[in-house]
Protein backbone atom coordinates (compact mmCIF):
# COMPACT_ATOMS: atom_id res chain seq x y z
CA UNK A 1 42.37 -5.72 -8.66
CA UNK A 2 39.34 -4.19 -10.38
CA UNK A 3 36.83 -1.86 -8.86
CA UNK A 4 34.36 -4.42 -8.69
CA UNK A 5 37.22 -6.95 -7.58
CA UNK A 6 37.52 -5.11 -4.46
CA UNK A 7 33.51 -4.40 -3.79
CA UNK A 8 33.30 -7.96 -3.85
CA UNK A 9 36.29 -8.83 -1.61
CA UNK A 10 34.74 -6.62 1.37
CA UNK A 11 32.31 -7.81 4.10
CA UNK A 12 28.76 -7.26 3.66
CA UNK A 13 28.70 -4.96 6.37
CA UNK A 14 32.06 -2.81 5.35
CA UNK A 15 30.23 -3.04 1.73
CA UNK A 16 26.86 -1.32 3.43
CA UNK A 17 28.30 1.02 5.20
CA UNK A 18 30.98 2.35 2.05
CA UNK A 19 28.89 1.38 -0.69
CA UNK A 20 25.05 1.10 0.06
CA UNK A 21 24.23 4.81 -0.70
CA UNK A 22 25.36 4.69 -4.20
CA UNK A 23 23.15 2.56 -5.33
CA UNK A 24 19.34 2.97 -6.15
CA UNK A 25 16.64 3.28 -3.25
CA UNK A 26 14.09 0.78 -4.66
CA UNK A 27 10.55 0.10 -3.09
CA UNK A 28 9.98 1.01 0.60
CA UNK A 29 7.29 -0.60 2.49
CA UNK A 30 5.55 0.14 6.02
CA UNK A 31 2.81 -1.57 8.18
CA UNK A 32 -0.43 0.46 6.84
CA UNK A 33 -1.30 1.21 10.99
CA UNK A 34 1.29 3.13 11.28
CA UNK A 35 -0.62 6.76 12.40
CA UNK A 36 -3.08 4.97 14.45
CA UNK A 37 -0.39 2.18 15.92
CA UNK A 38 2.33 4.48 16.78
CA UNK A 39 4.44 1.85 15.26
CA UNK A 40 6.37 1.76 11.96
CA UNK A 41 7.78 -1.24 10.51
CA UNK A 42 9.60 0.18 7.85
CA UNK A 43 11.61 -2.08 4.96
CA UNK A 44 14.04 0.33 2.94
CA UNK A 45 15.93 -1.72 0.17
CA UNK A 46 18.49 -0.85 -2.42
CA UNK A 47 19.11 -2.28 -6.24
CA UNK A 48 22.26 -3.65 -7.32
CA UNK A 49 23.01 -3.41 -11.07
CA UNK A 50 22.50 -6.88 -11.38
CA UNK A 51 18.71 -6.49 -9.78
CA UNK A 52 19.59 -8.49 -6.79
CA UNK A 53 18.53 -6.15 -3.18
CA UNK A 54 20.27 -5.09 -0.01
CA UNK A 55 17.57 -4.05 2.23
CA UNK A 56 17.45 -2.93 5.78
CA UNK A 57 14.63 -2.97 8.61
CA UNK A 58 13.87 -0.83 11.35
CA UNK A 59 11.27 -0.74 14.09
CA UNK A 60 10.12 2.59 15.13
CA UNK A 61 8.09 3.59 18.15
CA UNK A 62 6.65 7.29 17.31
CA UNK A 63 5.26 7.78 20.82
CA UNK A 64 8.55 7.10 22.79
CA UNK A 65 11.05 5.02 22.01
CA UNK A 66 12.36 5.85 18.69
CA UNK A 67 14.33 3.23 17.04
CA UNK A 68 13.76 0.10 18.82
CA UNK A 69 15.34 -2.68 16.84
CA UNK A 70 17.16 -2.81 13.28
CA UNK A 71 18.27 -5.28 10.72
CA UNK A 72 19.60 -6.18 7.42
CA UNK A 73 20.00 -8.33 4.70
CA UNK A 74 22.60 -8.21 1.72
CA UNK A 75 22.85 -9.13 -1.52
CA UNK A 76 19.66 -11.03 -2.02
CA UNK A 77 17.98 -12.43 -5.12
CA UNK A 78 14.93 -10.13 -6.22
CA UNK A 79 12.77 -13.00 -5.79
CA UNK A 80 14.05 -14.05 -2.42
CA UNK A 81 13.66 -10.97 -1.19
CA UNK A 82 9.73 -10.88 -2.26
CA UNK A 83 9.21 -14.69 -0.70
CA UNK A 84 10.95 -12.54 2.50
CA UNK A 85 8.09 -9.95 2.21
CA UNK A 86 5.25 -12.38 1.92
CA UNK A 87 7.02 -13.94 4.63
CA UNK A 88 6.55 -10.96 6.46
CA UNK A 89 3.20 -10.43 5.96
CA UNK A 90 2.13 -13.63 6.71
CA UNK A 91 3.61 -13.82 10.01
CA UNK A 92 1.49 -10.73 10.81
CA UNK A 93 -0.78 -11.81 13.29
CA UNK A 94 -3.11 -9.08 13.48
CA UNK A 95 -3.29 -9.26 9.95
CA UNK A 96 -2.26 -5.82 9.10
CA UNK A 97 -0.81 -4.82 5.74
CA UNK A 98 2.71 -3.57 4.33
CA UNK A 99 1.71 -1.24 2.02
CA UNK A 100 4.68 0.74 -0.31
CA UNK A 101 5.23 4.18 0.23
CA UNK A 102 7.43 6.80 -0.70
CA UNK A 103 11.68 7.14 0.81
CA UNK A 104 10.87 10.79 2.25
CA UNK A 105 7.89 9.60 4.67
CA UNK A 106 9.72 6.52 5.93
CA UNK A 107 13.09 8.86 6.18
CA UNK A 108 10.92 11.45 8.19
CA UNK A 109 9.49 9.18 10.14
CA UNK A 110 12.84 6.99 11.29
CA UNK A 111 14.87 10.58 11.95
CA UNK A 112 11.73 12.25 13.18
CA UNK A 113 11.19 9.41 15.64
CA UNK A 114 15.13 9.21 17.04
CA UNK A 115 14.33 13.20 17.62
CA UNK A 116 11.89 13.01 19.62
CA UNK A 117 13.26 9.99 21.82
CA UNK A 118 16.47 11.78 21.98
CA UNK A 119 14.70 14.53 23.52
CA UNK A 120 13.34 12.29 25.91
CA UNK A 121 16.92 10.43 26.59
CA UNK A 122 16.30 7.37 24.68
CA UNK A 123 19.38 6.44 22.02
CA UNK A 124 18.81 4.40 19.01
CA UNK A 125 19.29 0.57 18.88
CA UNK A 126 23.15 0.17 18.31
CA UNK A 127 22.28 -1.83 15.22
CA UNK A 128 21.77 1.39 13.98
CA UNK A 129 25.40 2.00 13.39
CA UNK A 130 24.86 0.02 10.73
CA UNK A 131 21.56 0.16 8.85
CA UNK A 132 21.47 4.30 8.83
CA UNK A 133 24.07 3.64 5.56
CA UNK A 134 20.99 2.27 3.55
CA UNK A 135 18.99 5.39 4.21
CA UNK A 136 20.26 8.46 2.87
CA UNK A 137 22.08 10.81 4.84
CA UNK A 138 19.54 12.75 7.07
CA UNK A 139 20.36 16.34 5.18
CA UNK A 140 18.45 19.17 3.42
CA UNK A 141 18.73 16.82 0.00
CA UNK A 142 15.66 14.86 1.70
CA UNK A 143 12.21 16.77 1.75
CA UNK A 144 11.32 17.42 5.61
CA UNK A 145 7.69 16.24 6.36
CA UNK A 146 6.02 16.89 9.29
CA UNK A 147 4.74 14.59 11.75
CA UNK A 148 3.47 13.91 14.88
CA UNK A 149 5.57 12.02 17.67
CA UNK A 150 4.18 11.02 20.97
CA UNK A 151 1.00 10.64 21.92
CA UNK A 152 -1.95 13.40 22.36
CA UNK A 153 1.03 16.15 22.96
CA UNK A 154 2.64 13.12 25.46
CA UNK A 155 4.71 10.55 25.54
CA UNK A 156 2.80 6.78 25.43
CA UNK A 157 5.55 4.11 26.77
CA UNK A 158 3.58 0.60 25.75
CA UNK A 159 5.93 -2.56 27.65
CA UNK A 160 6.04 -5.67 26.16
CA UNK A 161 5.66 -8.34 28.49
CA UNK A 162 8.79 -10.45 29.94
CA UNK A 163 10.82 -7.35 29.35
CA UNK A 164 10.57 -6.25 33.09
CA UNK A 165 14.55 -4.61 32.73
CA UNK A 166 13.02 -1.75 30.17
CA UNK A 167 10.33 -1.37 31.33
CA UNK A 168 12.11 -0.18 34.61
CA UNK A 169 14.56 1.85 32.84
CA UNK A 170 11.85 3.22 30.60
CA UNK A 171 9.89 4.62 33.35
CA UNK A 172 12.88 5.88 35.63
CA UNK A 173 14.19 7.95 32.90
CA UNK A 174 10.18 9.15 31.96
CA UNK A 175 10.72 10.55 36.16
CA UNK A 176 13.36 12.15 35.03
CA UNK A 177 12.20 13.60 31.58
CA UNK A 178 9.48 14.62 30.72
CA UNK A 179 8.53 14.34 34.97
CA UNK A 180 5.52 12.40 36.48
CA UNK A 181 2.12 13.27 35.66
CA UNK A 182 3.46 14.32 31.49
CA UNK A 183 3.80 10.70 30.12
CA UNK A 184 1.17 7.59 29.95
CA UNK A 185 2.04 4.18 30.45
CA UNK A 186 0.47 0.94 29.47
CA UNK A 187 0.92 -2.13 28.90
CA UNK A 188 0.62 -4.25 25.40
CA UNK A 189 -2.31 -5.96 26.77
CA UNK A 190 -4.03 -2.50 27.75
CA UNK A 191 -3.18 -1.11 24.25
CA UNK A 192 -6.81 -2.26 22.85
CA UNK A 193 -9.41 -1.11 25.65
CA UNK A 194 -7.11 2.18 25.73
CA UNK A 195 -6.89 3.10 22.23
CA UNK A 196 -10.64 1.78 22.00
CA UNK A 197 -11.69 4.13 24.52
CA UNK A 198 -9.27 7.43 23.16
CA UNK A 199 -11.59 6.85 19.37
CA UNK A 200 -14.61 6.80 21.56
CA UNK A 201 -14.09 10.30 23.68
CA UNK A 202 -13.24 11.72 20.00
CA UNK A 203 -16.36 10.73 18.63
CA UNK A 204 -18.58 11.99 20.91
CA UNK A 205 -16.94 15.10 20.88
CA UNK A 206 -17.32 15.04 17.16
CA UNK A 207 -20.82 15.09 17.19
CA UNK A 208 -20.99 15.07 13.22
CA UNK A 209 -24.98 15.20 13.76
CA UNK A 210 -24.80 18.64 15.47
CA UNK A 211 -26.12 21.43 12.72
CA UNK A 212 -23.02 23.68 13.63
CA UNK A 213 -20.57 20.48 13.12
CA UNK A 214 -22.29 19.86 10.20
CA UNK A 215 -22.00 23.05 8.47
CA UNK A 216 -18.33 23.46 9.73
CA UNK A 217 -16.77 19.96 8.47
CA UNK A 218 -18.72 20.27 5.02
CA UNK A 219 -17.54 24.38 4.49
CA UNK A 220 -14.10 23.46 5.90
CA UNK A 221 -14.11 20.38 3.13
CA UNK A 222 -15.41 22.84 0.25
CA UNK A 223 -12.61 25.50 1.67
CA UNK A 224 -9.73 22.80 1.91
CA UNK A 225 -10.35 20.92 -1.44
CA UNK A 226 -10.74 23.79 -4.00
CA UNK A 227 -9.99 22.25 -7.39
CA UNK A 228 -10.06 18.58 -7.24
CA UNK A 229 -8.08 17.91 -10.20
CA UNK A 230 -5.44 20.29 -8.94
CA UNK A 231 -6.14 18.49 -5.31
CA UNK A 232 -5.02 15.05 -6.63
CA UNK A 233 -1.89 16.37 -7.60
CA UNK A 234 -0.21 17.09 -3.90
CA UNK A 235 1.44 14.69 -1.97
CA UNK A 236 -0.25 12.12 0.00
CA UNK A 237 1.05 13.59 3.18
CA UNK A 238 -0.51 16.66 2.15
CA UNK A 239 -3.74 15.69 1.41
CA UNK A 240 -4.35 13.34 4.70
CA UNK A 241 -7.17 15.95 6.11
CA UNK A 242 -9.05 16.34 2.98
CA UNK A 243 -9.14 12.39 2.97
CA UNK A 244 -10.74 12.18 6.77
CA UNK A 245 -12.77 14.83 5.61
CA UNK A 246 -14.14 13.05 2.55
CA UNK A 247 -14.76 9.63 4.65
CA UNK A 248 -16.76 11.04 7.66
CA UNK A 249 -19.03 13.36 5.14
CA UNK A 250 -19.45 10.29 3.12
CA UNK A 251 -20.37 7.35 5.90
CA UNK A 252 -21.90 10.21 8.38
CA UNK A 253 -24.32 12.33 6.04
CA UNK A 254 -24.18 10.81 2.03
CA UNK A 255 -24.71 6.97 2.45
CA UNK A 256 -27.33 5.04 3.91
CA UNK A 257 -27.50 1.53 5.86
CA UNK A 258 -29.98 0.52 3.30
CA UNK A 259 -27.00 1.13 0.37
CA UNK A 260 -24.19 0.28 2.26
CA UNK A 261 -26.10 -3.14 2.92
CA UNK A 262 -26.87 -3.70 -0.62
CA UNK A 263 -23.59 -3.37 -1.21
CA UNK A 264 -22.47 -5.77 1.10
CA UNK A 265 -24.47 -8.30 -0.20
CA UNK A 266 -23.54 -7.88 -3.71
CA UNK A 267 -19.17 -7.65 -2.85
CA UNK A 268 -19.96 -10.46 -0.62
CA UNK A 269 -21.50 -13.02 -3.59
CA UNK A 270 -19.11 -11.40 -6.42
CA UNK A 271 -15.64 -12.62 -3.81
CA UNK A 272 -17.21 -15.69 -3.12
CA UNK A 273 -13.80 -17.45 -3.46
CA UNK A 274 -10.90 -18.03 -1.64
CA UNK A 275 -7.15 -15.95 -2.30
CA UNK A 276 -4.04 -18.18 -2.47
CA UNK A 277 -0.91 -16.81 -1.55
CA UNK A 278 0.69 -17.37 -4.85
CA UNK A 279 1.36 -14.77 -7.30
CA UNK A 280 -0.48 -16.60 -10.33
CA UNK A 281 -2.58 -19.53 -10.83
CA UNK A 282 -1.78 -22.43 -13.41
CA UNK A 283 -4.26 -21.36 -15.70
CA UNK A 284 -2.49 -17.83 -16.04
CA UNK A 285 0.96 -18.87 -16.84
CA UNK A 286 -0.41 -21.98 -19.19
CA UNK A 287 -3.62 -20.84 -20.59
CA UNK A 288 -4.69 -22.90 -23.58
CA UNK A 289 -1.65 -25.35 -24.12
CA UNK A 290 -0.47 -28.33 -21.70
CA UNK A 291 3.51 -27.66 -21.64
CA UNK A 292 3.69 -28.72 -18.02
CA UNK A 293 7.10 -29.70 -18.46
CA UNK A 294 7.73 -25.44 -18.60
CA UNK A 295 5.40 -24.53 -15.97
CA UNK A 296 8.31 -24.62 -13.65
CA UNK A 297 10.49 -22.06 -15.24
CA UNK A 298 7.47 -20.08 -16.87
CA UNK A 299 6.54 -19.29 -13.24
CA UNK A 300 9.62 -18.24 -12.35
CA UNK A 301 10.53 -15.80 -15.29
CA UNK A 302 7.26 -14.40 -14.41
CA UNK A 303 7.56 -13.78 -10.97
CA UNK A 304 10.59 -12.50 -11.47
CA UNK A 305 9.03 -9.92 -14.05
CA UNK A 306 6.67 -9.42 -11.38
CA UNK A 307 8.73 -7.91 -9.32
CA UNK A 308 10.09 -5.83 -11.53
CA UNK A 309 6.95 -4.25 -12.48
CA UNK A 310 6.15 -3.97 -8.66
CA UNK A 311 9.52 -2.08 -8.39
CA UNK A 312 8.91 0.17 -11.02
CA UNK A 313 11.89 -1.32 -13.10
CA UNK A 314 9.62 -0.14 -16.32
CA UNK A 315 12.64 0.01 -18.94
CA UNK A 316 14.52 -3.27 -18.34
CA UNK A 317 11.29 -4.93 -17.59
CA UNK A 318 9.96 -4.03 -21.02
CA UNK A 319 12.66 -5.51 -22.58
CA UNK A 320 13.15 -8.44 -20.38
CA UNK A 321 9.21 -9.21 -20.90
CA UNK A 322 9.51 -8.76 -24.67
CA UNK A 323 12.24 -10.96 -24.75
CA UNK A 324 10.09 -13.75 -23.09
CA UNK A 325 7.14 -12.90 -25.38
CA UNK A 326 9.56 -13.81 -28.22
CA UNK A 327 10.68 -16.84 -26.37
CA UNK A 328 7.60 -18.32 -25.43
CA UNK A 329 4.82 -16.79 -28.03
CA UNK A 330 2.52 -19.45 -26.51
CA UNK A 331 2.64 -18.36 -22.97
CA UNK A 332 0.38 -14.87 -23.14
CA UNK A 333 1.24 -14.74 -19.15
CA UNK A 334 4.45 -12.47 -20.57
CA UNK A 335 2.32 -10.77 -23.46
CA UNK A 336 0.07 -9.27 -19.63
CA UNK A 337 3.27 -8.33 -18.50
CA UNK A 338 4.86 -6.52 -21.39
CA UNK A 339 1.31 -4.59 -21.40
CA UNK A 340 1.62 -4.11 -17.66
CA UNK A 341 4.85 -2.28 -17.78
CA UNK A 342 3.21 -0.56 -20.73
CA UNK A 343 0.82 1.10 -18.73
CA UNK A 344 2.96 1.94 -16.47
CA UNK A 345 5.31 3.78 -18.81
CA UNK A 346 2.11 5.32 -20.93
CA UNK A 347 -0.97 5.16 -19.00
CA UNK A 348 -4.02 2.00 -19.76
CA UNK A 349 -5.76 4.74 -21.78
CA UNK A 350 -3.63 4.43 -24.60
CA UNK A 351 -3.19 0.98 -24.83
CA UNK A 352 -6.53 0.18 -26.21
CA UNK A 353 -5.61 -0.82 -30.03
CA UNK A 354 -2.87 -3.36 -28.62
CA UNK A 355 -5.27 -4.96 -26.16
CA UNK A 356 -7.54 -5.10 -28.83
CA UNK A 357 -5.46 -7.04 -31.35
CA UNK A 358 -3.95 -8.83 -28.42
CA UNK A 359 -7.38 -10.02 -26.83
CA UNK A 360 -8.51 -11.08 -30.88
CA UNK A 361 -5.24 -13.30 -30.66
CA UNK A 362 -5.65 -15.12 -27.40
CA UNK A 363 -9.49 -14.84 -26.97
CA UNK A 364 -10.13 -15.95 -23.62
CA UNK A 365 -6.94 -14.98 -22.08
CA UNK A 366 -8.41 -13.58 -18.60
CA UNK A 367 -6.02 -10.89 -17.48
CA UNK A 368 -5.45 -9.73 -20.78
CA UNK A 369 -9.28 -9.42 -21.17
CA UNK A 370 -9.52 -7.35 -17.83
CA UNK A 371 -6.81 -5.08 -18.75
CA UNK A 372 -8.85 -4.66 -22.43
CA UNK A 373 -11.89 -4.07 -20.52
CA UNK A 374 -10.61 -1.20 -18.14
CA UNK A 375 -9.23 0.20 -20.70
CA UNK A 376 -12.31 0.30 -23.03
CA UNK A 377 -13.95 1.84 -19.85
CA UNK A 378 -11.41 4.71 -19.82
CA UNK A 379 -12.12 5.44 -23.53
CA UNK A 380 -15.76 5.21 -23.05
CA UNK A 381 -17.64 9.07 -23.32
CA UNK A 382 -19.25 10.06 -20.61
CA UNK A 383 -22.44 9.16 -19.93
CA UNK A 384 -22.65 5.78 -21.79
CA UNK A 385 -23.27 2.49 -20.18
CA UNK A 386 -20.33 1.14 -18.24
CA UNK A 387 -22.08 -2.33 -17.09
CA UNK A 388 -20.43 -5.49 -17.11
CA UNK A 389 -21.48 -8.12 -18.75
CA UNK A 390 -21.78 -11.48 -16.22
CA UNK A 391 -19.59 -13.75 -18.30
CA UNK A 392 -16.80 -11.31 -16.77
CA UNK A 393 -17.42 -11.92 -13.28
CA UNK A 394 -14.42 -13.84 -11.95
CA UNK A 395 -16.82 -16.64 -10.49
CA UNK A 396 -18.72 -17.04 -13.54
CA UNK A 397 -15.41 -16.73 -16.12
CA UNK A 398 -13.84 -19.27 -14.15
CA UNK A 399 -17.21 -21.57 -12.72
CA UNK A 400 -15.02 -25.08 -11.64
CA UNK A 401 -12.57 -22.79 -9.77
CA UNK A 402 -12.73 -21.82 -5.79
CA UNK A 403 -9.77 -20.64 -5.39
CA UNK A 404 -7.60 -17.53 -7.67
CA UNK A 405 -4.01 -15.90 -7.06
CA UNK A 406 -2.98 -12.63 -6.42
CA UNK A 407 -3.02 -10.93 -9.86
CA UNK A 408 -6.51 -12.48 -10.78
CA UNK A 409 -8.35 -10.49 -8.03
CA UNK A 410 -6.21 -7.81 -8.67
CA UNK A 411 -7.05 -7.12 -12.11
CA UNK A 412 -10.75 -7.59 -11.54
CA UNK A 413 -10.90 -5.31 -8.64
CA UNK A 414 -9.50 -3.13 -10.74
CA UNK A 415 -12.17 -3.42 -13.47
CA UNK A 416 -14.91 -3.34 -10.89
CA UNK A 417 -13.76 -0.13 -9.23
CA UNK A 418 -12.99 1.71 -12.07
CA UNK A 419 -16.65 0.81 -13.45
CA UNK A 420 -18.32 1.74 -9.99
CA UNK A 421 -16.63 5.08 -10.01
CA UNK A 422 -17.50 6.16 -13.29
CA UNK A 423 -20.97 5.18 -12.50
CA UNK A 424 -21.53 7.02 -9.44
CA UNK A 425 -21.26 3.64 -7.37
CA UNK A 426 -18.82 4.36 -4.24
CA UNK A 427 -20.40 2.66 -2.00
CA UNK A 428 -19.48 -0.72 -3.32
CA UNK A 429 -16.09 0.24 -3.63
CA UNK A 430 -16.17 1.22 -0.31
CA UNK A 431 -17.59 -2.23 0.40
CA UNK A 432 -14.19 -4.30 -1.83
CA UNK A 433 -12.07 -2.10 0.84
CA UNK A 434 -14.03 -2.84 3.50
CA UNK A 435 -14.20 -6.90 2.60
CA UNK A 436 -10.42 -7.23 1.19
CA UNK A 437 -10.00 -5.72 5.12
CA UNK A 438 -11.67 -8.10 6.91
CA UNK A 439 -10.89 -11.02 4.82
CA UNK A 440 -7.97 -10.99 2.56
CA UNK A 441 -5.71 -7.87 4.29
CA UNK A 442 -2.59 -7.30 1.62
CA UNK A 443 -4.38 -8.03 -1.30
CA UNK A 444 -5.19 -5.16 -2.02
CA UNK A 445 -1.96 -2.12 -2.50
CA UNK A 446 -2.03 0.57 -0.48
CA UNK A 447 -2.25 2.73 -3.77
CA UNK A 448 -4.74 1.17 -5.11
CA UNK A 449 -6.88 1.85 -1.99
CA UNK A 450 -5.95 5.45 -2.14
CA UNK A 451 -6.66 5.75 -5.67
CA UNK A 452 -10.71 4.84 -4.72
CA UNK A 453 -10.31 7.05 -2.11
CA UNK A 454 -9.32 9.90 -4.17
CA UNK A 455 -11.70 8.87 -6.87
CA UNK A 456 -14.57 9.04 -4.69
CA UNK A 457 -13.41 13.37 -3.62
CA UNK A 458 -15.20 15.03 -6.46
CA UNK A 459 -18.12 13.09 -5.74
CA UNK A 460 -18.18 13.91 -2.05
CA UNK A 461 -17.48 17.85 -3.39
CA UNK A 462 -20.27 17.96 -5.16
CA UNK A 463 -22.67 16.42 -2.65
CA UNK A 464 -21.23 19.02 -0.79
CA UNK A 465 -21.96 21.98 -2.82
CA UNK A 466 -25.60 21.09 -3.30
CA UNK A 467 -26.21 20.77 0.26
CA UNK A 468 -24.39 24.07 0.80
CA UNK A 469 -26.86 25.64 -2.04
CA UNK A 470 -29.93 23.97 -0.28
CA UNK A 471 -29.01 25.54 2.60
CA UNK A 472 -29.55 28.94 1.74
């Protein structure tokens, strides 16, 4: 019996526990409320050679518990396993995103988290005997990060409801360890008015208006920040103060209700549509030509490339996309995608000649306009007009259509943001966040989000060293 032979002849859990660490850690996700929440759900999964996934689960409490609850799934088609994360999303109630995020944090976070309950007395869900084989083994090969566990230097039990058998084994052993008087306790349906009232004692302590606070947050922002190219470099773990630096100088002392409610209106009118959940819309994968007879299998070689690219699977996506370019010449859905694994390999800035010839070949091809456009706004010198013309609104392009997919708002966010920052215009980028929040929540990456955010630190720096000059 071959090698393989006898990989396939064991049980998915022998084959996890033997086999999962040799292969590849692919994308990990977590809810983006982690900090604030105090609880992870983290999604670690792992690429088989022939693309399909093996992922695990796990549900962390950072401010007692540790791991509460773990699962897995093997084997799974790559495409399964992204209708499983939709899935996920969607059965969110509060609406709050899974954003990707890098192995070490979620590693730190799921060992980090066992710690600290451990301390307490608190063991990890047995299923963990299982699913610690699809995270690496918790050594000096991982980077240690440090975080936070418990709550305000205490431990925070939350109960669920209908769970009346922990909750009296929680507490008895919080007597015990840490003692009475050196834990908090709540319940889920105090979790809101308690949290709500923690932000508000913080504020006012703040007191960002006081001249003293003032001066201290914007020196300590100049102090911590130094060379903003060299800033953008560090980790994002490393760079989280800087960020809630940034935000309260901006929204406290740089904007003004009168701009941030411009803005609003003028986000508001330009997402005027509704998101579907699918990936992309019939007009993307057919454009000019009726071959509805494909549409069926066009979709699905392009989700599937899809995923690829959202993986980071640059090389065989390349050639898998060229391939379909070849295949299908009419389809330019696969000509976006080749590009899109292009500029993830190279960068959009150097794609500007292909997009060129490409756009000249399938004029009015949306996404392969936007992607044109961005990167003619990356080439552009400084200080030359960066508007956009109207026809390239997605409202106006499109004029029958409510509705667009995924990708469609996706690469026009894109080419809005990258033309607000370049033109001084934050505060409407702060206003897509702010909207794809309230209304669509997903949409948007997590990276992509940090990416205005970061974008937006050199302008904030500078504000800041003016005001610093007028000071004197």
């Amino acid at each position: 019996m071959s090698k393989h032979q006898q990989q396939q002849a064991l049980s998915p859990e022998k084959y996890i526990r033997t086999r999962a660490r040799t292969l590849s850690i692919g994308t990990c996700y977590i809810n983006s409320n982690w900090r604030e929440s105090g609880l992870a759900l983290v999604f670690v999964n792992r690429r088989h050679i022939n693309a399909h996934v093996t992922h695990a689960a796990y549900v962390v409490d950072l401010y007692c518990l540790g791991l509460k609850e773990s699962f897995w799934t093997f084997n799974q088609d790559p495409l399964d396993f992204k209708d499983f994360m939709e899935q996920q999303q969607k059965e969110n109630p509060q609406g709050v995103r899974l954003i990707k995020t890098e192995y070490g944090l979620v590693h730190n976070i799921i060992y980090g988290a066992i710690e600290y309950a451990g301390e307490l007395g608190f063991l990890p869900h047995k299923s963990f005997d299982t699913t610690k084989y699809v995270l690496e083994e918790d050594d000096d090969h991982v980077e240690f990060i440090k975080l936070t566990f418990g709550y305000k230097g205490k431990p925070l039990y939350i109960s669920s409801p209908g769970q009346p058998a922990e909750r009296n084994r929680v507490l008895a052993q919080l007597e015990k360890n840490p003692g009475r008087g050196k834990y908090e306790y709540i319940t889920e349906a105090d979790a809101p008015v308690f949290f709500e009232n923690a932000d508000k004692k913080e504020r006012e302590a703040a007191n960002y208006h006081d001249p003293e606070v003032k001066q201290g947050i914007i020196t300590d922002f100049i102090a911590r920040t130094g060379n903003p190219e060299q800033f953008m470099l560090n980790k994002v773990e490393l760079i989280g103060e800087i960020l809630r630096l940034s935000e309260a100088i901006f929204y406290e002392y740089m904007r003004s209700d009168e701009e941030m409610e411009k803005s609003f209106e003028t986000i508001s009118d330009l997402f005027d549509f509704e998101i579907t959940d699918e990936s992309f819309s019939d007009e993307m994968l057919l454009w000019n030509n009726q071959a509805g007879e494909n549409l069926p299998e066009i979709r699905r070689q392009a989700e599937k490339l899809l995923f690829m690219l959202e993986e980071g699977q640059v090389t065989d996506g390349l050639w898998q996309s060229k391939v379909m370019m070849d295949k299908y010449p009419e389809f330019p859905v696969f000509i976006y995608l080749y590009m899109s694994f292009l500029e993830q390999k190279d960068g959009l800035i150097k794609l500007l000649s292909k997009l060129e010839k490409f756009t000249i070949q399938y004029p009015d091809y949306l996404p392969l306009t936007y992607l044109y456009a961005v990167s003619f706004l990356l080439n552009k010198p400084e200080g030359t007009s960066r508007q956009i013309d109207d026809s390239f609104h997605l409202k106006n392009f499109y004029p029958h259509r409510k509705t667009f997919c995924k990708e469609e708002v996706l690469d026009y966010v894109t080419l809005l943001s990258i033309n607000y920052s370049h033109s001084g215009k934050f505060a409407l980028n702060e206003e897509i966040i702010m909207h794809f929040d309230n209304y669509f929540p997903g949409v948007i990456p997590e990276s992509q989000i940090l990416t205005l955010k970061l974008q937006k630190i050199p302008h904030v720096l500078e504000w800041c060293r003016k005001w610093m000059e007028e000071q004197k």
